[in-house]
C-alpha atoms as a PDB file:
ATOM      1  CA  UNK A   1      67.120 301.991 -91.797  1.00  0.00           C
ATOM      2  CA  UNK A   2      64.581 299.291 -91.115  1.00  0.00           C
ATOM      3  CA  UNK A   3      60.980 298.890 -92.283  1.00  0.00           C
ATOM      4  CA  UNK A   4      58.449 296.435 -90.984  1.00  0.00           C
ATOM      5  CA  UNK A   5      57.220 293.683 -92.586  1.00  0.00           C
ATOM      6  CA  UNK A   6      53.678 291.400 -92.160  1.00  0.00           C
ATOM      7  CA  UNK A   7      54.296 287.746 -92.855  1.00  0.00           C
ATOM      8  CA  UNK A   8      51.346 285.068 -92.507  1.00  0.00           C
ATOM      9  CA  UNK A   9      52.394 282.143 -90.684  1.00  0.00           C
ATOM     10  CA  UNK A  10      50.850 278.871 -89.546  1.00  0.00           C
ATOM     11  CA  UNK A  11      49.814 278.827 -86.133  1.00  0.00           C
ATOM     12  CA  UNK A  12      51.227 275.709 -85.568  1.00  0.00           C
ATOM     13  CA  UNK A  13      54.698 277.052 -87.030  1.00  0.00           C
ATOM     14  CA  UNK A  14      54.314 280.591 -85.208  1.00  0.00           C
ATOM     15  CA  UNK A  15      53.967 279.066 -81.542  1.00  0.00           C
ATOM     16  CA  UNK A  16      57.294 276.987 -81.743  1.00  0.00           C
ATOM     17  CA  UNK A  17      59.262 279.665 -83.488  1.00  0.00           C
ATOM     18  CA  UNK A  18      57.919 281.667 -80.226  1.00  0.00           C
ATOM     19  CA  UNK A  19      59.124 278.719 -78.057  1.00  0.00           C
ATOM     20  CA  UNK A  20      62.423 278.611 -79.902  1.00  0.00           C
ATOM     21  CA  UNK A  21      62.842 282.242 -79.688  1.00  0.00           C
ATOM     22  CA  UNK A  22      62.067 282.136 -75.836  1.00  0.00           C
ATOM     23  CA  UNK A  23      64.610 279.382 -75.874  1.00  0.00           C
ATOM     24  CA  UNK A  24      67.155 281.639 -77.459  1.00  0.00           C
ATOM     25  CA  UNK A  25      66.624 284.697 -75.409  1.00  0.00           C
ATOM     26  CA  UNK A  26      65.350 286.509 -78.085  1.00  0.00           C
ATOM     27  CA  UNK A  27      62.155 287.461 -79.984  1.00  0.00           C
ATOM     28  CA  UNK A  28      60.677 286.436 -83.800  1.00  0.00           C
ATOM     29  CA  UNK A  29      61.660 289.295 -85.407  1.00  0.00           C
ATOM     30  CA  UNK A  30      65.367 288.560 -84.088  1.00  0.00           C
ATOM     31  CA  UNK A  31      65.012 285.168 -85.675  1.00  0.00           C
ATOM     32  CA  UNK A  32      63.800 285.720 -88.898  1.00  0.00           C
ATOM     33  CA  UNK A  33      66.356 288.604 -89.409  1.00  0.00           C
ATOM     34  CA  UNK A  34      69.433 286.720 -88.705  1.00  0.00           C
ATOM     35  CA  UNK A  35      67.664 283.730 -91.439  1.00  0.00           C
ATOM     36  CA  UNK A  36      67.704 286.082 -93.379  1.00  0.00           C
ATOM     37  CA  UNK A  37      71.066 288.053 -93.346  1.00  0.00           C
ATOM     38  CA  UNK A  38      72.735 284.006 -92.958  1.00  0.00           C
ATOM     39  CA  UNK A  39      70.680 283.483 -96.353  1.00  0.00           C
ATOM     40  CA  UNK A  40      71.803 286.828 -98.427  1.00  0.00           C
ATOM     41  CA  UNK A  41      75.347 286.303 -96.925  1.00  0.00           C
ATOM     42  CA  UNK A  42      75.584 282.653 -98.183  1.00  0.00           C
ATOM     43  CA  UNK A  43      73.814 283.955-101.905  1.00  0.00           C
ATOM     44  CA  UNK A  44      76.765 287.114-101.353  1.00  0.00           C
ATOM     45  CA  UNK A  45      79.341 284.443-100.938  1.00  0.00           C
ATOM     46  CA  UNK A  46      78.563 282.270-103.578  1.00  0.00           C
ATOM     47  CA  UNK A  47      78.105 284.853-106.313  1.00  0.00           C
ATOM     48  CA  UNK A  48      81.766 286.036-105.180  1.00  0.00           C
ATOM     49  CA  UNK A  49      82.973 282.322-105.521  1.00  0.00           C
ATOM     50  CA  UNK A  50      81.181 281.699-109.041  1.00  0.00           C
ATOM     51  CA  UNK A  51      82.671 284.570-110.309  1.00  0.00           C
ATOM     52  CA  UNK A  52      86.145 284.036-109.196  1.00  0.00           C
ATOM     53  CA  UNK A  53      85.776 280.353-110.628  1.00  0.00           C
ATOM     54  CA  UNK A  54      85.182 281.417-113.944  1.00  0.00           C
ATOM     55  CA  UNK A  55      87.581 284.061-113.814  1.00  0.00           C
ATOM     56  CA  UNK A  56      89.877 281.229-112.970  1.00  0.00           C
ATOM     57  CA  UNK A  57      88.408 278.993-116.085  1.00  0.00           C
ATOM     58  CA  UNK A  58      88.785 282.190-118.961  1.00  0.00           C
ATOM     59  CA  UNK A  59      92.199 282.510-118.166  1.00  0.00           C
ATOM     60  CA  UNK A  60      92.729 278.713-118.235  1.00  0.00           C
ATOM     61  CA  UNK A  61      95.609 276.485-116.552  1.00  0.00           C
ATOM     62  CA  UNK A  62      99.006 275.709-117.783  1.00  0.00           C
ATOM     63  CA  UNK A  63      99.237 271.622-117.544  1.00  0.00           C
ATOM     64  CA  UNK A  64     102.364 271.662-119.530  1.00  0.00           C
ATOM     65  CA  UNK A  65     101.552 270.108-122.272  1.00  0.00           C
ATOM     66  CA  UNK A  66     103.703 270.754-125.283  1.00  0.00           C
ATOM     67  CA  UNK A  67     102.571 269.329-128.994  1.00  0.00           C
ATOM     68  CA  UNK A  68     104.772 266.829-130.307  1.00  0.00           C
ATOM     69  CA  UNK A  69     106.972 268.893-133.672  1.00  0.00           C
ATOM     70  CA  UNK A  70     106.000 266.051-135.812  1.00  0.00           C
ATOM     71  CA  UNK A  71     103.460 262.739-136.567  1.00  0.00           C
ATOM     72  CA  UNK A  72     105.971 260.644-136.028  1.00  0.00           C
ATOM     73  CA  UNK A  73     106.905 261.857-132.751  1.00  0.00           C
ATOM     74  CA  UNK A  74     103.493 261.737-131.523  1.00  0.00           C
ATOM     75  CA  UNK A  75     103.119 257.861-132.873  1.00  0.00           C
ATOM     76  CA  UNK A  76     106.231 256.803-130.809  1.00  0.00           C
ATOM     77  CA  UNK A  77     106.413 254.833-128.344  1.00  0.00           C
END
């Protein structure tokens, strides 16, 4: 479903997005909507990423490090 929106633009900024949308084959509303899904889709995507990243850090990464068994073994050289 869509709903309408009223934004308040400078006039300055409102006559070359017209331009630009004339350009594009398109109208305002066309390019302020697809800003807008690009900008949720990018938030969408990095949300997914930051949460898989930390998912990655909790479980942690086996680097293969083993303890030395004794002091002396860890002193040697």
């Amino acid at each position: 479903m869509k709903a309408n929106i009223t934004l308040k633009l400078d006039r300055d900024l409102l006559r070359k997005a017209k331009i630009l949308a004339a350009e594009k084959d398109t109208s305002v509303s066309a390019l302020v909507t697809e800003q807008l899904e690009k900008a949720v889709r990018d938030r969408e995507g990095y949300e997914q990423a930051k949460k898989r990243a930390l998912a990655r850090l909790e479980r942690g990464y086996n680097l293969g490090y083993k303890p030395p068994s004794s002091r002396d073994e860890f002193y040697e050289r």
